[in-house]
C-alpha atoms as a PDB file:
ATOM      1  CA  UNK A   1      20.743  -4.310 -10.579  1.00  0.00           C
ATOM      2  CA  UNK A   2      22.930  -2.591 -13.007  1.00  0.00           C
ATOM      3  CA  UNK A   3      20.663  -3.356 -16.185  1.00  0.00           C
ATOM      4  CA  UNK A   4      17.788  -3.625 -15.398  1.00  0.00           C
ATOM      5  CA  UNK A   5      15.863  -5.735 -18.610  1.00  0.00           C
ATOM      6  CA  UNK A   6      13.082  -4.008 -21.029  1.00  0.00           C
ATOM      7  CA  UNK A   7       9.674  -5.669 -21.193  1.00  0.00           C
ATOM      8  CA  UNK A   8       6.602  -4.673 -23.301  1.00  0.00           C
ATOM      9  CA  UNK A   9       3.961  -5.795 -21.312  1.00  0.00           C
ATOM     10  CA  UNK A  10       5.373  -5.458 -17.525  1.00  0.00           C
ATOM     11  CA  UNK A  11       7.783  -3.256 -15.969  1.00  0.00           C
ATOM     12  CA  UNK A  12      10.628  -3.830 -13.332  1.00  0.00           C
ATOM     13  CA  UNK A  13      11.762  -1.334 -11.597  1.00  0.00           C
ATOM     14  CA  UNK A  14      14.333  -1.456  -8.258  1.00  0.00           C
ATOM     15  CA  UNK A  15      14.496   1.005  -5.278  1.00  0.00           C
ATOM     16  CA  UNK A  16      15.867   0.382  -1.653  1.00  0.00           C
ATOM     17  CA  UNK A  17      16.500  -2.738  -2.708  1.00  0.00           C
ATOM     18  CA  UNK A  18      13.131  -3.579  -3.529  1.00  0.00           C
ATOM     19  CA  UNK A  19      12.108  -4.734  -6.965  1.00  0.00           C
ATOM     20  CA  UNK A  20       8.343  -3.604  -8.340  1.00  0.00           C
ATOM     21  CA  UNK A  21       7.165  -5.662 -11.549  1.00  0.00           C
ATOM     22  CA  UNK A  22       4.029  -3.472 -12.427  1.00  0.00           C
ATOM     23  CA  UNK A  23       1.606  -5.290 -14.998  1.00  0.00           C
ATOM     24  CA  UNK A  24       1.809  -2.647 -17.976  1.00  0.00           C
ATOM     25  CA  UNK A  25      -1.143  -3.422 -20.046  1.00  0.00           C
ATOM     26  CA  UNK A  26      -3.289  -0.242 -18.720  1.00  0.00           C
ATOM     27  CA  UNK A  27      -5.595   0.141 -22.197  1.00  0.00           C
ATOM     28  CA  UNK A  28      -6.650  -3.750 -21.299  1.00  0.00           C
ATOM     29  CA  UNK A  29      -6.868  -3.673 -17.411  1.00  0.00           C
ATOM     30  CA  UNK A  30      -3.485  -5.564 -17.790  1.00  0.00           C
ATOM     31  CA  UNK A  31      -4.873  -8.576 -19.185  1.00  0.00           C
ATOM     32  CA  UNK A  32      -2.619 -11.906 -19.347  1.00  0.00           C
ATOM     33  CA  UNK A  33      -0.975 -12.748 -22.745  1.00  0.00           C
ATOM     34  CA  UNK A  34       1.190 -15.383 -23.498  1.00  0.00           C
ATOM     35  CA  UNK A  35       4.067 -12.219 -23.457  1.00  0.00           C
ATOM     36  CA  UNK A  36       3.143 -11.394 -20.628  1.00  0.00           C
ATOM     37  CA  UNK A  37       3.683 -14.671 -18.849  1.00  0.00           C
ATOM     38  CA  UNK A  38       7.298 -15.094 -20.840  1.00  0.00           C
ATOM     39  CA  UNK A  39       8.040 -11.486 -18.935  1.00  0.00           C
ATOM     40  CA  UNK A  40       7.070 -12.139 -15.654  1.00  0.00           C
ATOM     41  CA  UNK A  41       8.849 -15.164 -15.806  1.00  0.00           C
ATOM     42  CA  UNK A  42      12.005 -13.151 -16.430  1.00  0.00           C
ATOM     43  CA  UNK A  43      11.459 -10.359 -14.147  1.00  0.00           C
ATOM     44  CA  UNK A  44      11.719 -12.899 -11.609  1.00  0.00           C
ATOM     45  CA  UNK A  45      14.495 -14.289 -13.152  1.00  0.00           C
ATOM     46  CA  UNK A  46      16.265 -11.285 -13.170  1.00  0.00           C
ATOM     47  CA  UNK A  47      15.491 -10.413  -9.399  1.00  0.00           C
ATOM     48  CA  UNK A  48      16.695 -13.709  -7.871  1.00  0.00           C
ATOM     49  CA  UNK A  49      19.809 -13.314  -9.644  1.00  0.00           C
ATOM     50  CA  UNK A  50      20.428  -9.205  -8.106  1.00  0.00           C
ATOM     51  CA  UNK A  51      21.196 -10.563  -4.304  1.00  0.00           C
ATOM     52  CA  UNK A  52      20.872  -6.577  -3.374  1.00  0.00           C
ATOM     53  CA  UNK A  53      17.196  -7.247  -4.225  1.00  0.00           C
ATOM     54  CA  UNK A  54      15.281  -8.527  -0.713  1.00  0.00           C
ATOM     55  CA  UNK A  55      11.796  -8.353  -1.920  1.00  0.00           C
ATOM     56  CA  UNK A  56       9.414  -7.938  -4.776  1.00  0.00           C
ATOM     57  CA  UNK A  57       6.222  -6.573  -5.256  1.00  0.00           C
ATOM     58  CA  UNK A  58       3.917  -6.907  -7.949  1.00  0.00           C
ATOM     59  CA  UNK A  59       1.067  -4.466  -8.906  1.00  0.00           C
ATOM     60  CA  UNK A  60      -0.434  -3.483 -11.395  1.00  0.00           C
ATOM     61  CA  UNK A  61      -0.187  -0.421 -13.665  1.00  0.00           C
ATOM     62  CA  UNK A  62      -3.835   1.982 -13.834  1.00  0.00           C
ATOM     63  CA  UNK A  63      -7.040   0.773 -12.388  1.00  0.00           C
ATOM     64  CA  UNK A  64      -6.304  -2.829 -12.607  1.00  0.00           C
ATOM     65  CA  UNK A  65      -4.469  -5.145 -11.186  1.00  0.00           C
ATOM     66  CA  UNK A  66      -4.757  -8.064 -14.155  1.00  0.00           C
ATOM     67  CA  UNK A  67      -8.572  -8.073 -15.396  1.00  0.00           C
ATOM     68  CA  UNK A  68      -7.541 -11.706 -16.507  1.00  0.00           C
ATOM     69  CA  UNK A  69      -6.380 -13.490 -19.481  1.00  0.00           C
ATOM     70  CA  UNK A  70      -7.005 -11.550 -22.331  1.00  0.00           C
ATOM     71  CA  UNK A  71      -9.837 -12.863 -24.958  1.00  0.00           C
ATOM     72  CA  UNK A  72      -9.545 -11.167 -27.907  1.00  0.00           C
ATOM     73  CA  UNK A  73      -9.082 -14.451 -29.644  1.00  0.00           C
ATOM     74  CA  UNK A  74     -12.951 -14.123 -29.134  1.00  0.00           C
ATOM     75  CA  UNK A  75     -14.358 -18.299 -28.848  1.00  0.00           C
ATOM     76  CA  UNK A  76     -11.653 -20.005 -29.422  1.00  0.00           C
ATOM     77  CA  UNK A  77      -9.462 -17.815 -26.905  1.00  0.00           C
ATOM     78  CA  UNK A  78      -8.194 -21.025 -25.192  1.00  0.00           C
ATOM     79  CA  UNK A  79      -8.344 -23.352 -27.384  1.00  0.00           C
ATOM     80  CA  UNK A  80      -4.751 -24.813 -27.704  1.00  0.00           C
ATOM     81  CA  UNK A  81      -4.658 -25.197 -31.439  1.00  0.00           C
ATOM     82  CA  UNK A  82      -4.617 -21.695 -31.775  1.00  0.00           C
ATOM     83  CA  UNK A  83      -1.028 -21.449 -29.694  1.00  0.00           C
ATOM     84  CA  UNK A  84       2.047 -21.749 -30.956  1.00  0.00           C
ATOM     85  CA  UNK A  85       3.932 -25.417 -29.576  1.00  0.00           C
ATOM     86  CA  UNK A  86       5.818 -24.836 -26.462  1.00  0.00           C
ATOM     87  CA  UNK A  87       6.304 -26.901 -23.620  1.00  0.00           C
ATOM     88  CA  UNK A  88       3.913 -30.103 -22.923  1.00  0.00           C
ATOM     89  CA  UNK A  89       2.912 -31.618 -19.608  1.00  0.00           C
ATOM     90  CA  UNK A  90       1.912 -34.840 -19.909  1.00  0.00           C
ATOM     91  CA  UNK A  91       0.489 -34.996 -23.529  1.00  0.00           C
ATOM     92  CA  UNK A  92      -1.191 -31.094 -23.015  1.00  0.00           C
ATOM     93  CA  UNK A  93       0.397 -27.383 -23.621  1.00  0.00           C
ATOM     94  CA  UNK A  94       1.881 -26.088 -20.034  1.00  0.00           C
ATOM     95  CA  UNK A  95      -1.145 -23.697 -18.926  1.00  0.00           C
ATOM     96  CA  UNK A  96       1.197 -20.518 -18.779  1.00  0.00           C
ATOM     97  CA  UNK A  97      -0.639 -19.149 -15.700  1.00  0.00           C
ATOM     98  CA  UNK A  98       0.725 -22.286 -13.915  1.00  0.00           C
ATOM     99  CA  UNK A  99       3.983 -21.534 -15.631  1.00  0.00           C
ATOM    100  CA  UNK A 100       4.150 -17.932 -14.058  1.00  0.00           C
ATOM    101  CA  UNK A 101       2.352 -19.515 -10.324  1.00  0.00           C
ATOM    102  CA  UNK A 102       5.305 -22.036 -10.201  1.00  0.00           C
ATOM    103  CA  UNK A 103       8.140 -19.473 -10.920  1.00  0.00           C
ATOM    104  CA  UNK A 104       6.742 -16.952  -8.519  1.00  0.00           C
ATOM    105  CA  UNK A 105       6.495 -19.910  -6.173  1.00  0.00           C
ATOM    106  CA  UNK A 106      10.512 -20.421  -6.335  1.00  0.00           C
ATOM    107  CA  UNK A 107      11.135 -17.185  -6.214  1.00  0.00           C
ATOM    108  CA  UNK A 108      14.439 -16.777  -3.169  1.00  0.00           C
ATOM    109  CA  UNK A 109      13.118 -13.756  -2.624  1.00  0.00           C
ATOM    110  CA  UNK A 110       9.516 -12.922  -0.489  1.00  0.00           C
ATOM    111  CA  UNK A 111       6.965 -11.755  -3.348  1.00  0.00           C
ATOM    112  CA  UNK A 112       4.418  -8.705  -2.219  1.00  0.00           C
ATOM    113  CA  UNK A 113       1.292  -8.447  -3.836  1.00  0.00           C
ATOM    114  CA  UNK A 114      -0.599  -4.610  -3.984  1.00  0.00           C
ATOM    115  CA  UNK A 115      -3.603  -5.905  -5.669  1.00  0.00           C
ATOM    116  CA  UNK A 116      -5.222  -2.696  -7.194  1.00  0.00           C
ATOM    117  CA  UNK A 117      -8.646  -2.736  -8.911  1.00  0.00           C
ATOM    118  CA  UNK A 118     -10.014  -6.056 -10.295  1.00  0.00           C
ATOM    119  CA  UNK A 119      -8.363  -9.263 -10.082  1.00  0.00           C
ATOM    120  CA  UNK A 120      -9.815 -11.752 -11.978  1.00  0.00           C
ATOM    121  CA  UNK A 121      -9.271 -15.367 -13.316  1.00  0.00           C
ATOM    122  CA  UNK A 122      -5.209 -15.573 -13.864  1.00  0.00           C
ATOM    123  CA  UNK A 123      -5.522 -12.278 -12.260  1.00  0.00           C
ATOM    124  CA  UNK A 124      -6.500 -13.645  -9.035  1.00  0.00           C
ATOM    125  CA  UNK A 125      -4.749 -17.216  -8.836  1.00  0.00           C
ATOM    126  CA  UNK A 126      -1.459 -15.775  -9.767  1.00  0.00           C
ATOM    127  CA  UNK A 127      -1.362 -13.812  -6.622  1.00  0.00           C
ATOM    128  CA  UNK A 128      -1.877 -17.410  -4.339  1.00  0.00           C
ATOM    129  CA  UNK A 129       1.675 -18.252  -4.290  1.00  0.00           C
ATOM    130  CA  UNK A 130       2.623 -14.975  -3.372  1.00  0.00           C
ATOM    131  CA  UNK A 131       3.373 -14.751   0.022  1.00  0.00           C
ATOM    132  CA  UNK A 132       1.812 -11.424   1.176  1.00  0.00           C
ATOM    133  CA  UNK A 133      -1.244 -10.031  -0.700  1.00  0.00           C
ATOM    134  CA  UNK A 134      -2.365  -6.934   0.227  1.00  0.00           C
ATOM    135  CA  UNK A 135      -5.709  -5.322  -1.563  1.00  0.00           C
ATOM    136  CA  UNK A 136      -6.576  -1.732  -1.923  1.00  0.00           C
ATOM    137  CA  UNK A 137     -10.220  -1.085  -1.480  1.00  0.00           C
ATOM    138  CA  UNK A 138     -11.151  -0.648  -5.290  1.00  0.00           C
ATOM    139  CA  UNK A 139      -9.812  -4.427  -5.514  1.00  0.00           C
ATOM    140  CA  UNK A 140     -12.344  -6.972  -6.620  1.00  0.00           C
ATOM    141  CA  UNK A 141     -11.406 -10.692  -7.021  1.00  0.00           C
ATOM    142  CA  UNK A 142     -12.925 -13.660  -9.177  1.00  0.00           C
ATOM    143  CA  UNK A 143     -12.231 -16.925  -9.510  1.00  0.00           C
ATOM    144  CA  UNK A 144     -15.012 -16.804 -12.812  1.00  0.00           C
ATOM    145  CA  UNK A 145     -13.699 -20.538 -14.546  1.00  0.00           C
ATOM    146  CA  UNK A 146     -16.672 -22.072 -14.084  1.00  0.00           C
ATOM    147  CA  UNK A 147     -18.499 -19.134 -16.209  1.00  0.00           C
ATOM    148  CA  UNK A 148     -16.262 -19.591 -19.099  1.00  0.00           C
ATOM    149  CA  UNK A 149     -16.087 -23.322 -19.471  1.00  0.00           C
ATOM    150  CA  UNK A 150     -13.480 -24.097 -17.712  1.00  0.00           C
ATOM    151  CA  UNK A 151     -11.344 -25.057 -14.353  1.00  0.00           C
ATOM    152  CA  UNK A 152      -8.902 -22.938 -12.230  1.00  0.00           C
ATOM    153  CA  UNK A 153      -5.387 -22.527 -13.444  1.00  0.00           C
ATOM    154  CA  UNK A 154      -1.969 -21.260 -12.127  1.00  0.00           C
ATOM    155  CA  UNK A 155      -1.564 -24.841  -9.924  1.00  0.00           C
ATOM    156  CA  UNK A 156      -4.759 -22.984  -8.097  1.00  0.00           C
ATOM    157  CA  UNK A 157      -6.260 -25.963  -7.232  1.00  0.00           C
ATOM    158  CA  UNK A 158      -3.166 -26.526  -4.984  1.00  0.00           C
ATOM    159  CA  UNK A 159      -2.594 -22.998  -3.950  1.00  0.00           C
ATOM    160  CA  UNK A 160      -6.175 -21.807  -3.379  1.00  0.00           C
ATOM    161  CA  UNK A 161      -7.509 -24.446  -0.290  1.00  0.00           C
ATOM    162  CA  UNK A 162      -4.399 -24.071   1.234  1.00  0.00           C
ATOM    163  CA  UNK A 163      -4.490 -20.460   1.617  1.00  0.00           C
ATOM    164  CA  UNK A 164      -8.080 -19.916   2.065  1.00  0.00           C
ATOM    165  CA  UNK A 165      -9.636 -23.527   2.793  1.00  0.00           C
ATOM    166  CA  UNK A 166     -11.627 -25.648   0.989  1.00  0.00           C
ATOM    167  CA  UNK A 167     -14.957 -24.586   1.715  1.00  0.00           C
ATOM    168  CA  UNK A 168     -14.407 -21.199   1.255  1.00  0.00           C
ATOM    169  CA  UNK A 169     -12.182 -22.354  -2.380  1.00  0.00           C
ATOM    170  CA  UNK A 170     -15.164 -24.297  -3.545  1.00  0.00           C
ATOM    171  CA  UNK A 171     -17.590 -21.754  -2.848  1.00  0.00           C
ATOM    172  CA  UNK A 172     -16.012 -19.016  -4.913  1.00  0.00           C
ATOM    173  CA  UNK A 173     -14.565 -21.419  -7.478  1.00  0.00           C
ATOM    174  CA  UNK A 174     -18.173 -22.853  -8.047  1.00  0.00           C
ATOM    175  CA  UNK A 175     -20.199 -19.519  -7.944  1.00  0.00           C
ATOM    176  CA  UNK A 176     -17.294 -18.306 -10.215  1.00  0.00           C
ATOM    177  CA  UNK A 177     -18.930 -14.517  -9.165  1.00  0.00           C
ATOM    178  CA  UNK A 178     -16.469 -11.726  -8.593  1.00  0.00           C
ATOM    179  CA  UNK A 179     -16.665 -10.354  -5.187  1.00  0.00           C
ATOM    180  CA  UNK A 180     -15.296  -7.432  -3.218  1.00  0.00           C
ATOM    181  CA  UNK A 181     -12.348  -7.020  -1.203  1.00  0.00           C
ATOM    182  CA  UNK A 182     -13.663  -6.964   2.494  1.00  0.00           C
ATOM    183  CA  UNK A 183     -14.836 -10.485   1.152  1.00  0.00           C
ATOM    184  CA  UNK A 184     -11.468 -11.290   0.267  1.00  0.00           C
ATOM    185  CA  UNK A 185     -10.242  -9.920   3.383  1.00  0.00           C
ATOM    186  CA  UNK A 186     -12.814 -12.123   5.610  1.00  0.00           C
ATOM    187  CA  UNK A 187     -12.042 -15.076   3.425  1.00  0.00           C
ATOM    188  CA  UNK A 188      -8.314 -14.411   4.121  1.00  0.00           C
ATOM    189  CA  UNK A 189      -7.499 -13.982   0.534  1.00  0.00           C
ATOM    190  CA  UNK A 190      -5.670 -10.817   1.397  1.00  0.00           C
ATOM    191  CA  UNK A 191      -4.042  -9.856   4.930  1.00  0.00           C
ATOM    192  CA  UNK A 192      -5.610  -6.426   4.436  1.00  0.00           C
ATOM    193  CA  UNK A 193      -7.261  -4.147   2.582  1.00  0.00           C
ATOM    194  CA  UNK A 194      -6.257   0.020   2.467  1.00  0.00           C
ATOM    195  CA  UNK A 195      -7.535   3.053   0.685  1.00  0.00           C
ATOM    196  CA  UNK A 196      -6.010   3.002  -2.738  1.00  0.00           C
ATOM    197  CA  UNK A 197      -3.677   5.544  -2.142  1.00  0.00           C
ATOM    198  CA  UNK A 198      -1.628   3.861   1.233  1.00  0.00           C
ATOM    199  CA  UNK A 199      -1.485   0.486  -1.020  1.00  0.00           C
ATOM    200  CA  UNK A 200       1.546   0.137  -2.182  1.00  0.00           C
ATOM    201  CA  UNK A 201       3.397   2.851   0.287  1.00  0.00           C
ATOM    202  CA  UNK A 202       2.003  -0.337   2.844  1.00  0.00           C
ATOM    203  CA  UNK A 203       3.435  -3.133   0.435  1.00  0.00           C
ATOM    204  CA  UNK A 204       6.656  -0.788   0.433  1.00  0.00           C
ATOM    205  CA  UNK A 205       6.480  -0.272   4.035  1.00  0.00           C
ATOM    206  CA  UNK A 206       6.578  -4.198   4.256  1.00  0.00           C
ATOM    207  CA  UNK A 207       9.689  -4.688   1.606  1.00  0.00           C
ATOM    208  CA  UNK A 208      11.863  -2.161   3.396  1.00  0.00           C
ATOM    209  CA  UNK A 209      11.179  -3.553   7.061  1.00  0.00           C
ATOM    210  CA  UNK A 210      12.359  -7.142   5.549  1.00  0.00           C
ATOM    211  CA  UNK A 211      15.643  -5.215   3.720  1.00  0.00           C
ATOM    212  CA  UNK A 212      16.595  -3.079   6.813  1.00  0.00           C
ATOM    213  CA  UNK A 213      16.112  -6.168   9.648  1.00  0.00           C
ATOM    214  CA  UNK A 214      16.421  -9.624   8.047  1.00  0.00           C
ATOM    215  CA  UNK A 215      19.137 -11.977   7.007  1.00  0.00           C
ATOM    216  CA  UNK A 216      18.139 -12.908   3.431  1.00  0.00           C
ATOM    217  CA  UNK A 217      19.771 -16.295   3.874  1.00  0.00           C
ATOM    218  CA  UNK A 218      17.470 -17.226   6.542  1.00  0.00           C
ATOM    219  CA  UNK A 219      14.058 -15.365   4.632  1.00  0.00           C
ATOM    220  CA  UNK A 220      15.215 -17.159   1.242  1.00  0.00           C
ATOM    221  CA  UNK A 221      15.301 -20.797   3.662  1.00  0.00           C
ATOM    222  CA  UNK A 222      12.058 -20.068   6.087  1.00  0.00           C
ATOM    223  CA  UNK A 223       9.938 -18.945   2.556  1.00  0.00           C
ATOM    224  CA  UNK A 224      10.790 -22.287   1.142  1.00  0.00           C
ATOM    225  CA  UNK A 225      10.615 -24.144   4.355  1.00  0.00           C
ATOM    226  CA  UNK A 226       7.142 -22.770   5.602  1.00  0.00           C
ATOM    227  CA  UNK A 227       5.660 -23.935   1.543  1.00  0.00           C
ATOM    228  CA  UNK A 228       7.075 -27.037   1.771  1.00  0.00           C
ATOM    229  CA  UNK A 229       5.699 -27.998   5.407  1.00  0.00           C
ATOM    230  CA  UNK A 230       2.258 -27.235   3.451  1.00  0.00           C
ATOM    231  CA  UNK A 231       2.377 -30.998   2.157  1.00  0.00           C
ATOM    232  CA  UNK A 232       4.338 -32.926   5.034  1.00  0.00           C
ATOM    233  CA  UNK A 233       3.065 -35.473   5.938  1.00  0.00           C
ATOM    234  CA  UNK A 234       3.489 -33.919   9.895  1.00  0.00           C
ATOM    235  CA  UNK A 235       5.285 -32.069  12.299  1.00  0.00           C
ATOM    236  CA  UNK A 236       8.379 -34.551  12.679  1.00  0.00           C
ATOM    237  CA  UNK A 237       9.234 -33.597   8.992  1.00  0.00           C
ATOM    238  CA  UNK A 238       9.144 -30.184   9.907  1.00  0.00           C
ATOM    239  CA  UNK A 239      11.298 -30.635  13.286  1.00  0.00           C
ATOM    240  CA  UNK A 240      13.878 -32.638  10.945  1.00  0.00           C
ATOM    241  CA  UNK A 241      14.226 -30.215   8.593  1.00  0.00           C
ATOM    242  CA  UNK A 242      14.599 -27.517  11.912  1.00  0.00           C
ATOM    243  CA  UNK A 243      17.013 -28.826  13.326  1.00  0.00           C
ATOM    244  CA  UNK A 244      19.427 -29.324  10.334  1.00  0.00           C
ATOM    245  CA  UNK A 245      18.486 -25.580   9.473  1.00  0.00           C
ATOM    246  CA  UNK A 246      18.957 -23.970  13.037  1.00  0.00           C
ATOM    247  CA  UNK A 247      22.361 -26.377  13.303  1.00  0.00           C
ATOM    248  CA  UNK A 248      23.902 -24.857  10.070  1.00  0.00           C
ATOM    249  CA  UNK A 249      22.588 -21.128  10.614  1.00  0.00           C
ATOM    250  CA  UNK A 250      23.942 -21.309  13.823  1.00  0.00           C
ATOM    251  CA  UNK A 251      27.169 -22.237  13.557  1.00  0.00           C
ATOM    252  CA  UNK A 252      27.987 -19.855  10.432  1.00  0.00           C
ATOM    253  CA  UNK A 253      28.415 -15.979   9.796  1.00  0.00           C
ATOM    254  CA  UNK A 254      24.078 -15.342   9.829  1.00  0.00           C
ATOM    255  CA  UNK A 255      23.494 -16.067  13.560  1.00  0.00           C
ATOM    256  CA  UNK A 256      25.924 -14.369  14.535  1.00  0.00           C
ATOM    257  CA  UNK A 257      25.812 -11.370  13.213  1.00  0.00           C
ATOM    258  CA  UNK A 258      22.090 -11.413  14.264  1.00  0.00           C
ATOM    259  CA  UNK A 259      23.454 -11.807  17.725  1.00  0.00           C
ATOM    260  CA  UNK A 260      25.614  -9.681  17.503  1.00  0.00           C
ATOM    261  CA  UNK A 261      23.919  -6.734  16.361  1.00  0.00           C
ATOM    262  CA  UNK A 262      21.055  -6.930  18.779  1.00  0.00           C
ATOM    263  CA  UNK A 263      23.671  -7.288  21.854  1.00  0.00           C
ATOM    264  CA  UNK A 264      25.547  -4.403  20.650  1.00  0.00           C
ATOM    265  CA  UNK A 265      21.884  -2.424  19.650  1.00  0.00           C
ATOM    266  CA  UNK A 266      22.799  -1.740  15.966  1.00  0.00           C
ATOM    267  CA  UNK A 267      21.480  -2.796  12.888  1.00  0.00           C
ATOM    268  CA  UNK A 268      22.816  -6.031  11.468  1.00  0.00           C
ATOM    269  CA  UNK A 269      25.087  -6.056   8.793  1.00  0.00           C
ATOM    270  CA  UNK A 270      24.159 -10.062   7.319  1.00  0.00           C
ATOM    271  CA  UNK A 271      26.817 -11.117   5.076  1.00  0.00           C
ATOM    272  CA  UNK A 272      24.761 -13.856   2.875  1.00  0.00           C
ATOM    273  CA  UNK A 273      22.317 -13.721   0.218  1.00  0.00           C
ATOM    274  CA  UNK A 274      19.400 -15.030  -0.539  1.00  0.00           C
ATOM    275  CA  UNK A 275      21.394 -17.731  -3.259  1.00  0.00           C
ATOM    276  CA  UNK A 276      23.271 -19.058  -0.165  1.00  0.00           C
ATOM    277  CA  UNK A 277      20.153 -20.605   1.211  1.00  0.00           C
ATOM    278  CA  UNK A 278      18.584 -21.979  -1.927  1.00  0.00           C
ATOM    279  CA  UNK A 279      19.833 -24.842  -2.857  1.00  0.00           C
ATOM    280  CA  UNK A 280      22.826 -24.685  -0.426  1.00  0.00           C
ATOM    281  CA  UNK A 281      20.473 -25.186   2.948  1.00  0.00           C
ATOM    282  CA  UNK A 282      16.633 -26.162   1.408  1.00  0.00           C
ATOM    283  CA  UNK A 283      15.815 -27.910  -1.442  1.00  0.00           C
ATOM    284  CA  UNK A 284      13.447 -25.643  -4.386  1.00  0.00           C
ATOM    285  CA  UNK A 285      10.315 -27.066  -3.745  1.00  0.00           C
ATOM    286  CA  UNK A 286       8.611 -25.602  -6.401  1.00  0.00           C
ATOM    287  CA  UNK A 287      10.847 -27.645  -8.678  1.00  0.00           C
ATOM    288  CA  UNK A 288       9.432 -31.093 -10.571  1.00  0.00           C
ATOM    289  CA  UNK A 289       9.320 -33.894  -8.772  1.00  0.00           C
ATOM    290  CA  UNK A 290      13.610 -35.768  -9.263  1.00  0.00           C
ATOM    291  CA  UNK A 291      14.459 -32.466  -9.821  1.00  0.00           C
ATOM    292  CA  UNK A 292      15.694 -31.347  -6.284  1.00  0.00           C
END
């Protein structure tokens, strides 16, 4: 990434191919704005479009990861009068953390989270569609709606029982009480939880293994497949869509150079990106429904 773009409230940064969009709001635990949601939005925009990009992390900058949306609206903080006009979804403002959830869930590239310090409201549901969230042990998460009045955003209700199940969903979403991160580590929120300090070096550790081994055509087309197969309707949609996929990987450049390489005991040398998968072999599921 030549450029890379300037944000106010997060900041993208690319190594290794690996892009890291830190949460920059460190005097307000990185709360959510409405800027901050337009940024994120075209961080991600910006990494699907570098194809030497093969993952992404997101973290946050100080001793928060995102301490939620930001209230200093006071009362009225959400009440959608006081926003400008933007988009509508069926007669109602676009929540923006569902805006940001939805983006990061099309994302071509695999999306890391280092979850450091609290991680509340927006703060925790935007990490669900990420698709590996890793916590540091300072990490506390909260899924507080309930104590402010109102229901989970970010397309949570979605996201959150699939990761985590529904009992365990309901009970935080109903308690609404912020909780540590072995919790969120038992509840399988998070697939583990370091000292501070190895946190992101691990959610490096993690982008570079996918950069240095994988074929980022066939990450870009199992991320989307494996979401998808979260609403089939059963396994014989999944062993359609298979078989189409393992069909057209294997008779093109992907395969085999993956063969290739491991016959001849050398790293692999994949010639596709991740743009060649998505739309050209799955569909975006994240899209609107007609739009795919």
């Amino acid at each position: 990434m030549a450029d890379l773009p300037q944000f106010r409230t997060v900041e993208l940064a690319v190594a290794d191919r690996i892009a890291t969009i830190t949460l920059d709001r460190p005097e307000r635990l990185n709360a959510f704005t409405p800027e901050m949601a337009a940024e994120l939005v075209a961080a991600l925009d910006a990494t699907d479009a570098d194809d030497d990009v093969r993952a992404v992390i997101v973290t946050g900058r100080g001793r928060a990861f995102c301490a939620g949306a930001d209230l200093g609206g006071g009362a009225n903080t959400f009440d959608p009068a006081r926003k400008p006009p933007g988009e509508v979804i069926d007669g109602a403002p676009r929540d923006l953390g569902g805006v940001v959830a939805l983006r990061i869930a099309a994302s071509t590239k695999p999306v890391i989270a280092a979850v450091n310090g609290p991680a509340v409201g927006v703060g925790a549901t935007m990490t669900l569609p990420m698709d590996i969230r890793l916590a540091g042990e300072s990490a506390r998460f909260g899924f507080v709606f309930a104590r402010r009045g109102l229901v989970p955003e970010a397309a949570s209700s979605w996201f959150l029982p699939r990761v985590v199940g529904i009992s365990q969903a309901m009970e935080w979403v109903a308690t609404g009480r912020v909780f540590p991160a072995a919790e969120a580590l038992a509840g399988r929120l998070v697939s583990r939880v370091l000292p501070d300090a190895e946190l992101l070096p691990a959610a490096l550790a993690i982008g570079a293994e996918i950069a240095e081994n994988t074929s980022a055509v066939s990450v870009a087309a199992s991320r989307h497949l494996l979401w998808s197969m979260l609403g089939a309707s059963g396994p014989w949609e999944a062993h359609r869509r298979d078989s189409r996929l393992i069909a057209e990987l294997g008779a093109g450049q992907e395969a085999a150079e993956g063969v290739a390489a491991f016959l001849e005991k050398r790293p692999p040398r994949f010639p596709g990106s991740a743009r060649d998968a998505v739309p050209g072999l799955v569909a975006d599921w994240a899209a609107r429904p007609g739009e795919s």
